[in-house]
C-alpha atoms as a PDB file:
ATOM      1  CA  UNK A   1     -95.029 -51.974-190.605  1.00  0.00           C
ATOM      2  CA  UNK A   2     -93.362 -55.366-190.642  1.00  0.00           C
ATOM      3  CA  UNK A   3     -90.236 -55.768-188.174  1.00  0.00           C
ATOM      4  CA  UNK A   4     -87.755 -55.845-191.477  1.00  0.00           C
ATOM      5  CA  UNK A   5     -89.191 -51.942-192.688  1.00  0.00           C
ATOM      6  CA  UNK A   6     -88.842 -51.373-189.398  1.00  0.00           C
ATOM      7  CA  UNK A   7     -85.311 -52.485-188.407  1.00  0.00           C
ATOM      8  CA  UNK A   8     -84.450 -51.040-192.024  1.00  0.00           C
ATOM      9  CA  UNK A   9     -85.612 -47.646-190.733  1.00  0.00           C
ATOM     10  CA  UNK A  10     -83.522 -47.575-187.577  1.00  0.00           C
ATOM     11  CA  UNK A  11     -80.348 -49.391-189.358  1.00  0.00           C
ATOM     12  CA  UNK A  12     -81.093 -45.570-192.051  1.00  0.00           C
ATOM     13  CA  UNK A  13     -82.051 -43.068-189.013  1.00  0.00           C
ATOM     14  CA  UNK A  14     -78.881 -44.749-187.181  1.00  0.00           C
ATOM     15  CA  UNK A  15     -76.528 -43.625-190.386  1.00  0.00           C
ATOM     16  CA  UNK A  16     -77.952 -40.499-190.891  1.00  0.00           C
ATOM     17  CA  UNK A  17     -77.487 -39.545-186.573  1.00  0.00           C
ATOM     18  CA  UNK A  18     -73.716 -41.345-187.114  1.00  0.00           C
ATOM     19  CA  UNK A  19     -73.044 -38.706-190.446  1.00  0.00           C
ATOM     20  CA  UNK A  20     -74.679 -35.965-189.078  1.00  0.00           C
ATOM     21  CA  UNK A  21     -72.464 -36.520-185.838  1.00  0.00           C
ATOM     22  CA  UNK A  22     -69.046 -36.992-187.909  1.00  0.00           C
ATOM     23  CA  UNK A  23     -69.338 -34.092-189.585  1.00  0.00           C
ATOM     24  CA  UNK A  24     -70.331 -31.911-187.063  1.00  0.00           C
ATOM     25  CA  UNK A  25     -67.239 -32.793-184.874  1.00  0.00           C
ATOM     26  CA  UNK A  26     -64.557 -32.585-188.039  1.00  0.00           C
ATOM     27  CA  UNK A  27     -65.956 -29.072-189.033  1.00  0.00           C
ATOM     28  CA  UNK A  28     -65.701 -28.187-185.169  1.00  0.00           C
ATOM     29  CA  UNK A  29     -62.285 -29.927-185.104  1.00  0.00           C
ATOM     30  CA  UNK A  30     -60.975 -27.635-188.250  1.00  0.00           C
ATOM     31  CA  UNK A  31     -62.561 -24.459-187.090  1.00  0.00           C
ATOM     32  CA  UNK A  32     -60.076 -25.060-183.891  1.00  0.00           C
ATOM     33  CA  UNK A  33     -57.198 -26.016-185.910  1.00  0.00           C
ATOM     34  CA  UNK A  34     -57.706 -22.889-187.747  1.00  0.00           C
ATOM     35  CA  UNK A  35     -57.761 -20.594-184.929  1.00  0.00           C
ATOM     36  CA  UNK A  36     -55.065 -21.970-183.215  1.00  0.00           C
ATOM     37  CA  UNK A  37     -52.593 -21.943-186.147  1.00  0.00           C
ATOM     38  CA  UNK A  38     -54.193 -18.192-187.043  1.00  0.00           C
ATOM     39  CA  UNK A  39     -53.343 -17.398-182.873  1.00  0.00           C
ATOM     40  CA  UNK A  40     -49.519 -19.046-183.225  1.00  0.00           C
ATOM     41  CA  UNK A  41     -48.997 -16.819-186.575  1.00  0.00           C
ATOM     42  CA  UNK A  42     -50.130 -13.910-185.334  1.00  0.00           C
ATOM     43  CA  UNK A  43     -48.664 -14.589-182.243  1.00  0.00           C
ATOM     44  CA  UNK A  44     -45.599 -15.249-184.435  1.00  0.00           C
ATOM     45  CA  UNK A  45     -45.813 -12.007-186.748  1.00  0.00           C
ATOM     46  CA  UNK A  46     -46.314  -9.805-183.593  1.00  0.00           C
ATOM     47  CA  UNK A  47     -42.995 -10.859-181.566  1.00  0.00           C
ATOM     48  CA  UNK A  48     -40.534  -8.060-181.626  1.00  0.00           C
ATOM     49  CA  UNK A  49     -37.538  -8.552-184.038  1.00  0.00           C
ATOM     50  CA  UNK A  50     -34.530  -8.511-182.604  1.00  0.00           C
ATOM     51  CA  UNK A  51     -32.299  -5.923-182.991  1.00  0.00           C
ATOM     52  CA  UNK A  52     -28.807  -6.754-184.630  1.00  0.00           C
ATOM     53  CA  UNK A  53     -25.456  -5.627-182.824  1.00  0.00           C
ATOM     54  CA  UNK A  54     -25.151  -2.762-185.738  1.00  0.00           C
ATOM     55  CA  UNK A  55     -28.892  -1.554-185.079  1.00  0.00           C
ATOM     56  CA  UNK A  56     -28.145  -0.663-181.430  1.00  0.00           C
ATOM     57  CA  UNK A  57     -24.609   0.720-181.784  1.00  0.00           C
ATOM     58  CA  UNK A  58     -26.694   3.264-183.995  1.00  0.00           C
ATOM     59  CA  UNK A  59     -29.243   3.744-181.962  1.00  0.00           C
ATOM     60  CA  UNK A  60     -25.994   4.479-179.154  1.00  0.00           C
ATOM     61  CA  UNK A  61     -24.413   7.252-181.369  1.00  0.00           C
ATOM     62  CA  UNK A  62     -27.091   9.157-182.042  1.00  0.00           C
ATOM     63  CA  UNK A  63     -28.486   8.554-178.174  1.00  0.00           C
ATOM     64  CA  UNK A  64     -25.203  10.722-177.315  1.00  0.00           C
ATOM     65  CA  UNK A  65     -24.441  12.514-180.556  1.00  0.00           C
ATOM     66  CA  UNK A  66     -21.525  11.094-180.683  1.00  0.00           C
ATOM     67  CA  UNK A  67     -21.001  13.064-183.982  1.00  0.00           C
ATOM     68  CA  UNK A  68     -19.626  15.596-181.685  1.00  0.00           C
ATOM     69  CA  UNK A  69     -16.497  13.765-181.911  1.00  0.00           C
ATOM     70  CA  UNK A  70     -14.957  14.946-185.124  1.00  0.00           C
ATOM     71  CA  UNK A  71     -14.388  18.027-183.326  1.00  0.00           C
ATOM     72  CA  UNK A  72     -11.322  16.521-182.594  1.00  0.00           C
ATOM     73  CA  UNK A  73      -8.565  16.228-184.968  1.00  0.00           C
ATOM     74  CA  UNK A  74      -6.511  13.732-182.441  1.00  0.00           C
ATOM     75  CA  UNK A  75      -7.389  10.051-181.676  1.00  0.00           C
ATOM     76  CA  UNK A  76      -9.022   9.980-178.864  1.00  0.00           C
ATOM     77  CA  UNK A  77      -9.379   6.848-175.878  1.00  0.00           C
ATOM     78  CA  UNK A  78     -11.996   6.751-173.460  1.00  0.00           C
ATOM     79  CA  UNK A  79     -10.122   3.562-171.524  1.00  0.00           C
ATOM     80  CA  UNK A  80     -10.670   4.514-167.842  1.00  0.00           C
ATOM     81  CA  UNK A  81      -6.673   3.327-167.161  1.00  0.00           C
ATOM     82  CA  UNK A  82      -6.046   6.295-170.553  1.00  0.00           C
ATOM     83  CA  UNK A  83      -7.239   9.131-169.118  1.00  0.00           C
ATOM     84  CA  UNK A  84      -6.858  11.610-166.470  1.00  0.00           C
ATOM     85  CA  UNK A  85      -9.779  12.958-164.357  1.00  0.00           C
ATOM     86  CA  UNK A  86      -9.207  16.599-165.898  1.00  0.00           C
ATOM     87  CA  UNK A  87      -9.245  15.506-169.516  1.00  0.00           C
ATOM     88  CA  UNK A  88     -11.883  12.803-169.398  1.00  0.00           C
ATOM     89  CA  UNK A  89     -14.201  15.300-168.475  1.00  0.00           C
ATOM     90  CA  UNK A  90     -13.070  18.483-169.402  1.00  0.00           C
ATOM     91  CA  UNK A  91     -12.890  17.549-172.776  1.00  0.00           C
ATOM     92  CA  UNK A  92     -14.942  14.955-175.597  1.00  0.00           C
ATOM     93  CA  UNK A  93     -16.702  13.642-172.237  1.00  0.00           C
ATOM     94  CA  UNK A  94     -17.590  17.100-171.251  1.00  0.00           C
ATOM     95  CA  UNK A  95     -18.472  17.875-174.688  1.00  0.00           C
ATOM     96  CA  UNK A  96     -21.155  15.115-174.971  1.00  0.00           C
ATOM     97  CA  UNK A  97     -22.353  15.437-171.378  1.00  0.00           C
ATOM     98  CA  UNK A  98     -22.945  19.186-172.863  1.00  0.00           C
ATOM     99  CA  UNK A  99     -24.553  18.129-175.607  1.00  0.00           C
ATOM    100  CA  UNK A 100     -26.946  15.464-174.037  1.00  0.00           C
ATOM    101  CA  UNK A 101     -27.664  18.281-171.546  1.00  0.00           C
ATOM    102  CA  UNK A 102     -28.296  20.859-173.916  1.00  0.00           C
ATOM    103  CA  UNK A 103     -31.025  18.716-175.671  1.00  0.00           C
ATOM    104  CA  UNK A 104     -33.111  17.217-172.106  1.00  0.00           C
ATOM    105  CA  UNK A 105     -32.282  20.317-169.811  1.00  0.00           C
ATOM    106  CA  UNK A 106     -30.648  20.059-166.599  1.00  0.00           C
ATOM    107  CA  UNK A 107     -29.176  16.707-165.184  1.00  0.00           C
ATOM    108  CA  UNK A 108     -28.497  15.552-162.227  1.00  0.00           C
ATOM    109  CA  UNK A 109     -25.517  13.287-160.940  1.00  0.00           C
ATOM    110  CA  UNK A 110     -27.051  10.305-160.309  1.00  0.00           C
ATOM    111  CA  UNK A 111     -28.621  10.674-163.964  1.00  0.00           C
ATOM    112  CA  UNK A 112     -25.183  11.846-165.255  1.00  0.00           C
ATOM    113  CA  UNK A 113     -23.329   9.138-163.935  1.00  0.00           C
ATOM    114  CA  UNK A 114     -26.093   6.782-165.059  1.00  0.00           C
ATOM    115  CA  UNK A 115     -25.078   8.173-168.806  1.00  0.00           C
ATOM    116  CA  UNK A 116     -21.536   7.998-168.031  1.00  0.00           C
ATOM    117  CA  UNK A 117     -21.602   4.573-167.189  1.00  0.00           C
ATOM    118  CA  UNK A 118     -23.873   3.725-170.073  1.00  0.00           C
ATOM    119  CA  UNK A 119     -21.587   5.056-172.796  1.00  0.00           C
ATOM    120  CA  UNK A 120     -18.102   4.637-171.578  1.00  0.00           C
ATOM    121  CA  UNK A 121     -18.794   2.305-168.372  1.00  0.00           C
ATOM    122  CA  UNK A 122     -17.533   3.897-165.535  1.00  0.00           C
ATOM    123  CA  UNK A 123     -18.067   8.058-164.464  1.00  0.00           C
ATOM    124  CA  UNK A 124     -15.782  10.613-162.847  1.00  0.00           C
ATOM    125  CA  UNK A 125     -15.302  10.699-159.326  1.00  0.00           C
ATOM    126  CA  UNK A 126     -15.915  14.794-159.175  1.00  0.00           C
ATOM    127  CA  UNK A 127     -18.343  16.520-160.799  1.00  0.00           C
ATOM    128  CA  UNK A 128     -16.615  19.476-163.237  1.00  0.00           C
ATOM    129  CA  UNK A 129     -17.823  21.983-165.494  1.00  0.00           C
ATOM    130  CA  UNK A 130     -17.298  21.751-168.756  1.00  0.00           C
ATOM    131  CA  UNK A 131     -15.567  24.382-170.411  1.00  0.00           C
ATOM    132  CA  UNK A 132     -15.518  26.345-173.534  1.00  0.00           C
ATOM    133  CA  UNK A 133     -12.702  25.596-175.710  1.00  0.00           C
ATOM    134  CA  UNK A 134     -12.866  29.017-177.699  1.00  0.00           C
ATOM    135  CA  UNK A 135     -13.289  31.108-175.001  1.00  0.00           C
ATOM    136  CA  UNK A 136     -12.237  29.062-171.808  1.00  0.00           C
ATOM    137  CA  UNK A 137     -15.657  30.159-170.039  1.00  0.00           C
ATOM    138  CA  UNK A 138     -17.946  27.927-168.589  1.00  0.00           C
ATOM    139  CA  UNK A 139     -20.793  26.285-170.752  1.00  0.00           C
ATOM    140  CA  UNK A 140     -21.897  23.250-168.908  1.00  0.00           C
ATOM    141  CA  UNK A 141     -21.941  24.813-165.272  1.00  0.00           C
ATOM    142  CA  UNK A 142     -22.173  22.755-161.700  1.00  0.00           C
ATOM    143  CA  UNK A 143     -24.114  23.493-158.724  1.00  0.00           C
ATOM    144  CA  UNK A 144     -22.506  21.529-155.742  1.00  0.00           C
ATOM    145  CA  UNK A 145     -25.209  21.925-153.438  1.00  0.00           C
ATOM    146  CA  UNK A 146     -27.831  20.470-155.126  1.00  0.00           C
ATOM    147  CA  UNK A 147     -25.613  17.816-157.604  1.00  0.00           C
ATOM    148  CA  UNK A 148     -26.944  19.359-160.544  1.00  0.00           C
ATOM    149  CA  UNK A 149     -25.648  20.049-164.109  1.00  0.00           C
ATOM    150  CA  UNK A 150     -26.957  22.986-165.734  1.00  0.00           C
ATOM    151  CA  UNK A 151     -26.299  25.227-169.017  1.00  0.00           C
ATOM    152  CA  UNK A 152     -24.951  28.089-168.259  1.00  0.00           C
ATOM    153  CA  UNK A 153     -27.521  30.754-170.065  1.00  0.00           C
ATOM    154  CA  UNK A 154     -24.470  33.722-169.446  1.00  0.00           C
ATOM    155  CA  UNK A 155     -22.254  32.551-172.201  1.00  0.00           C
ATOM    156  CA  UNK A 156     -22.092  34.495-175.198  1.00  0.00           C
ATOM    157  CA  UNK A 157     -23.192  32.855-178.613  1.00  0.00           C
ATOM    158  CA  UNK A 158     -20.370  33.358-180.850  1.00  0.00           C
ATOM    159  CA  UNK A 159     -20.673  29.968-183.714  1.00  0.00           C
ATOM    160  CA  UNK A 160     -18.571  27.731-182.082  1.00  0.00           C
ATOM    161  CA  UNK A 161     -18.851  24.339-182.402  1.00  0.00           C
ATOM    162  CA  UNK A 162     -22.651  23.340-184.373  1.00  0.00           C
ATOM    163  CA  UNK A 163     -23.955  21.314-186.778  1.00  0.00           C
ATOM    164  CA  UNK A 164     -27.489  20.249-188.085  1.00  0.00           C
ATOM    165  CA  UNK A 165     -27.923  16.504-188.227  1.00  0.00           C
ATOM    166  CA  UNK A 166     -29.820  14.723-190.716  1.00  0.00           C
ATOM    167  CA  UNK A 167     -28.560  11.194-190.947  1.00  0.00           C
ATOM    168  CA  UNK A 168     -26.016   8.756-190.593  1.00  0.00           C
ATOM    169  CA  UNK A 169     -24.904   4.977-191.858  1.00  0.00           C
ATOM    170  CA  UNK A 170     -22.105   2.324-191.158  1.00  0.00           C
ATOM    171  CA  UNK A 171     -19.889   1.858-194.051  1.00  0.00           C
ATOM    172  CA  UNK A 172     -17.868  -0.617-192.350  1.00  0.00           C
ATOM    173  CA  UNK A 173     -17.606  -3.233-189.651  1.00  0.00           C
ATOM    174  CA  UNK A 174     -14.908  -4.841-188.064  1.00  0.00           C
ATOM    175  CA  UNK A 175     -15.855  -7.155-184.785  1.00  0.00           C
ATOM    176  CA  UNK A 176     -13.421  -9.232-183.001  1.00  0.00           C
ATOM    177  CA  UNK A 177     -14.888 -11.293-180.341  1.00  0.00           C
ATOM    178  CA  UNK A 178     -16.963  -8.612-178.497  1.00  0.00           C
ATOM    179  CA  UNK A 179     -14.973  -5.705-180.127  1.00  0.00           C
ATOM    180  CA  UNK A 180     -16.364  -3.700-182.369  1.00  0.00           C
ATOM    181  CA  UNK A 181     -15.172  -1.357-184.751  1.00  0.00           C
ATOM    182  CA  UNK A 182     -17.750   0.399-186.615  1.00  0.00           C
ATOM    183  CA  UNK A 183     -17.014   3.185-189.367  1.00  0.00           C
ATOM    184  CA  UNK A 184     -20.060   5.582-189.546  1.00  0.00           C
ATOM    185  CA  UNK A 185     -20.675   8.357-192.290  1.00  0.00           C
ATOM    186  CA  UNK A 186     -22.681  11.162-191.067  1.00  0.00           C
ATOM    187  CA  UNK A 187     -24.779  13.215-193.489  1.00  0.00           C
ATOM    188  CA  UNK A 188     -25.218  17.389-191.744  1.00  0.00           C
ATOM    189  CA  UNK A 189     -25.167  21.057-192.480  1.00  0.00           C
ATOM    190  CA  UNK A 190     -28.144  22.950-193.857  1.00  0.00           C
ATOM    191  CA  UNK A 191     -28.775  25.780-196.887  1.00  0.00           C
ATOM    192  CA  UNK A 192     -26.677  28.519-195.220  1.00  0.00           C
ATOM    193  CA  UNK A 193     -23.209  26.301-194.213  1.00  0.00           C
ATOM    194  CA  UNK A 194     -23.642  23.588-196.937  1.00  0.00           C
ATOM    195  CA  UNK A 195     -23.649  20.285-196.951  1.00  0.00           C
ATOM    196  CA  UNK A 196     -21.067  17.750-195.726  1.00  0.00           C
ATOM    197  CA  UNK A 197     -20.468  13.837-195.398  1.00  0.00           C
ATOM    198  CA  UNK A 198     -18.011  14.045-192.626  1.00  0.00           C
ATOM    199  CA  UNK A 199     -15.448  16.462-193.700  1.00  0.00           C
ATOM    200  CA  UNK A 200     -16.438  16.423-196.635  1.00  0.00           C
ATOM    201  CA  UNK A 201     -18.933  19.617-198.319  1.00  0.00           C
ATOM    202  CA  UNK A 202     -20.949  17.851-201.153  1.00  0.00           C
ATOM    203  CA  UNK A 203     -22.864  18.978-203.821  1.00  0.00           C
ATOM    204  CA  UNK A 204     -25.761  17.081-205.791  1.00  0.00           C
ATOM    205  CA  UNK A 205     -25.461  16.064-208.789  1.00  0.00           C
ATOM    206  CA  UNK A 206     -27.529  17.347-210.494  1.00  0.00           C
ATOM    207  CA  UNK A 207     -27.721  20.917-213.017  1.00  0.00           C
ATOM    208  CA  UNK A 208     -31.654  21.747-211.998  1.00  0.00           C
ATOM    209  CA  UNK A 209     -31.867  25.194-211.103  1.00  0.00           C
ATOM    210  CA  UNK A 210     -35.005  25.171-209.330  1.00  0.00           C
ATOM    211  CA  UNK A 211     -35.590  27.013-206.424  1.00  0.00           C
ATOM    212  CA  UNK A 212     -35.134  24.575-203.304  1.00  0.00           C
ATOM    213  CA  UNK A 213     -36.501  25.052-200.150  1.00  0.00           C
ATOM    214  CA  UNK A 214     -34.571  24.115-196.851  1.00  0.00           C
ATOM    215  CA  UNK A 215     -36.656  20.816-196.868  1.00  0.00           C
ATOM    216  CA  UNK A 216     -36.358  20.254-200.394  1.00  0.00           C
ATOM    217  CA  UNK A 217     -32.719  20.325-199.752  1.00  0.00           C
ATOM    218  CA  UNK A 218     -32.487  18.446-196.929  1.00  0.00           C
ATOM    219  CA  UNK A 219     -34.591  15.703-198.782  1.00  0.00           C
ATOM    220  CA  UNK A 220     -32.489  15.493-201.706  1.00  0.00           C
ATOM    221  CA  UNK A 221     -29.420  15.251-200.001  1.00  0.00           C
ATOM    222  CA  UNK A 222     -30.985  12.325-197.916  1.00  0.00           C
ATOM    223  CA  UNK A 223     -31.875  10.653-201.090  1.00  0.00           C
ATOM    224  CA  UNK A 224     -28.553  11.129-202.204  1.00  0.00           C
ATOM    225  CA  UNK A 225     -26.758  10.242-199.189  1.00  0.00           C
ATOM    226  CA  UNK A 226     -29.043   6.789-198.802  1.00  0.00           C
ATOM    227  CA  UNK A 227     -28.062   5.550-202.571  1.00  0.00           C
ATOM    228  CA  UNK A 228     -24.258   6.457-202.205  1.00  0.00           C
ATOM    229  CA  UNK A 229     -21.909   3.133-201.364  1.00  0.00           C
ATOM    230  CA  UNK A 230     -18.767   4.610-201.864  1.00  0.00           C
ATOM    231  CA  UNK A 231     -17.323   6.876-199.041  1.00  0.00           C
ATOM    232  CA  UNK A 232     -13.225   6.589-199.827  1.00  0.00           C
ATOM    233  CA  UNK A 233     -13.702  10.213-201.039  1.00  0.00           C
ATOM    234  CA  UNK A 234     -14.289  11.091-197.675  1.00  0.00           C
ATOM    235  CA  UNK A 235     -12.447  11.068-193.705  1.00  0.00           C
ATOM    236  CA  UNK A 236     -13.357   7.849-192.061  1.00  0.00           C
ATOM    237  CA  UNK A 237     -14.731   8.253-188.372  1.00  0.00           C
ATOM    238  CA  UNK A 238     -14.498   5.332-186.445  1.00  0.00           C
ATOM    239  CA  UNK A 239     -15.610   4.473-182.719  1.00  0.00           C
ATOM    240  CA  UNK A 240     -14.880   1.107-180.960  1.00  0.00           C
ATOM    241  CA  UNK A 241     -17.068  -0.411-178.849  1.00  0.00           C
ATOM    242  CA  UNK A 242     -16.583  -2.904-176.103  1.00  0.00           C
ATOM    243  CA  UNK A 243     -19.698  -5.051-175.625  1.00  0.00           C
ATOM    244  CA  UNK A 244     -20.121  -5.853-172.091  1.00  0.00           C
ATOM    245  CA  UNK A 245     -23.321  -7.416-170.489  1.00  0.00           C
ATOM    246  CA  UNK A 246     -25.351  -6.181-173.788  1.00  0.00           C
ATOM    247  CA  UNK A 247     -24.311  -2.839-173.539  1.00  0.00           C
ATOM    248  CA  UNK A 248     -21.707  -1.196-175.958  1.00  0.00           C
ATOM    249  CA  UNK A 249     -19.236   0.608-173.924  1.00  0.00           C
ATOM    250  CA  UNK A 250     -17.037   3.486-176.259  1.00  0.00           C
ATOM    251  CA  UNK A 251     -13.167   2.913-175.830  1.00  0.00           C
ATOM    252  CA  UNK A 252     -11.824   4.894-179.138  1.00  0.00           C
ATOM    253  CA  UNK A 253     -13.004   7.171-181.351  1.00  0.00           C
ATOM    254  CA  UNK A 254     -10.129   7.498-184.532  1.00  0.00           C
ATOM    255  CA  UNK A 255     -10.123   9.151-187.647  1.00  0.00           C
ATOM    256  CA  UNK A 256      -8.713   8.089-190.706  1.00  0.00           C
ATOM    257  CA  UNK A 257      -8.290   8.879-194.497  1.00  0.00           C
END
């Protein structure tokens, strides 16, 4: 082979190495580009959303069933300069200690006051049982000696205050600074008491006379409740919360026609 073949045979080997090479390194390249931009949008679609101011003052009132409320025909404060010892927890603050308690068991102080503090930002200096305000006897109970709250299992059943939740929405908003007024309808009752959106007993619109089962019920009534916008027909209940270091701190619960 003469030395032009020849140095045209490196000059083509040379190329094909220099290709072969190129290509190699840009498919490697965009394989990596790939999987870094597939890592970042996963990474991306994975990060928790975060939850608006509305979201968690939800997740608050059903936390402490704060439904309980409309027990009371009376505005009510929760403003630790508002209220005696006797009446902040004797009354709507005994009544959702009860109900909290009723739902996890007994409590104990330091978890009580942990509660206390969460919803309304500061808790009673004494611990107090929480009476019954049909019949005066105890139905939250205290035992001193070991700083625990307790359901007292003596007291007669006799109706009193009950509901059956099934769901609840904000129908208005009102936030100044970090105030916040939030109206909230709540959907309850079940086949036996009816059905109500506040104080309100509903009925469904509708003339089919099947025969309904609790759940059937209870799911048509949700459907109904989630397409329904306008709630002048019923009581407003509003609660105002305080926002203070991320936390929403009750200071009023009013309601209004």
């Amino acid at each position: 082979m003469d030395d032009s073949r020849r140095k045209t045979l490196l000059i083509t080997i040379f190329i094909f190495i220099l290709i072969t090479a190129t290509a190699i390194l840009y498919f490697t390249y965009t394989k990596d580009v790939k999987t870094v931009k597939s890592n970042n949008d996963s990474e991306i679609n994975n990060k928790p959303t975060k939850k608006t101011d509305e979201e968690l003052i939800i997740e608050k009132i059903k936390k402490y069933n704060l439904i309980a409320l409309r027990y009371y025909k009376n505005d009510l404060s929760f403003k630790k300069s508002e209220v005696t010892e006797a009446i902040s927890y004797s009354e709507p603050m005994g009544e959702l200690l009860f109900a909290y308690v009723s739902d996890h068991g007994s409590l104990n102080r330091e978890a009580a006051d942990k509660l206390y503090k969460d919803l309304f930002g500061y808790a009673p200096e004494t611990m107090i049982p929480y009476v019954c305000p049909l019949d005066n006897e105890e139905l939250l109970s205290v035992d001193d000696s070991k700083e625990l709250y307790y359901i007292n299992e003596n007291h007669p059943c006799h109706g009193g205050r009950t509901y059956d939740y099934i769901d609840l929405k904000i129908i208005d908003t009102k936030k100044t600074e970090n105030i916040y007024e939030v109206s909230v309808a709540f959907l309850y009752g079940n086949n036996a008491d009816g059905f109500y959106i506040n104080d309100k007993e509903i009925d469904l619109p509708s003339s089919d006379e099947k025969e309904y089962t609790e759940e059937d019920y209870i799911k048509a009534y949700k459907d109904f409740f989630k397409e329904k916008t306008d709630f002048t027909d019923v009581e407003k209940y509003t609660y105002t919360f305080e926002k203070e270091n991320n936390n929403y701190i009750l200071k009023e619960f009013k309601r209004t026609i």
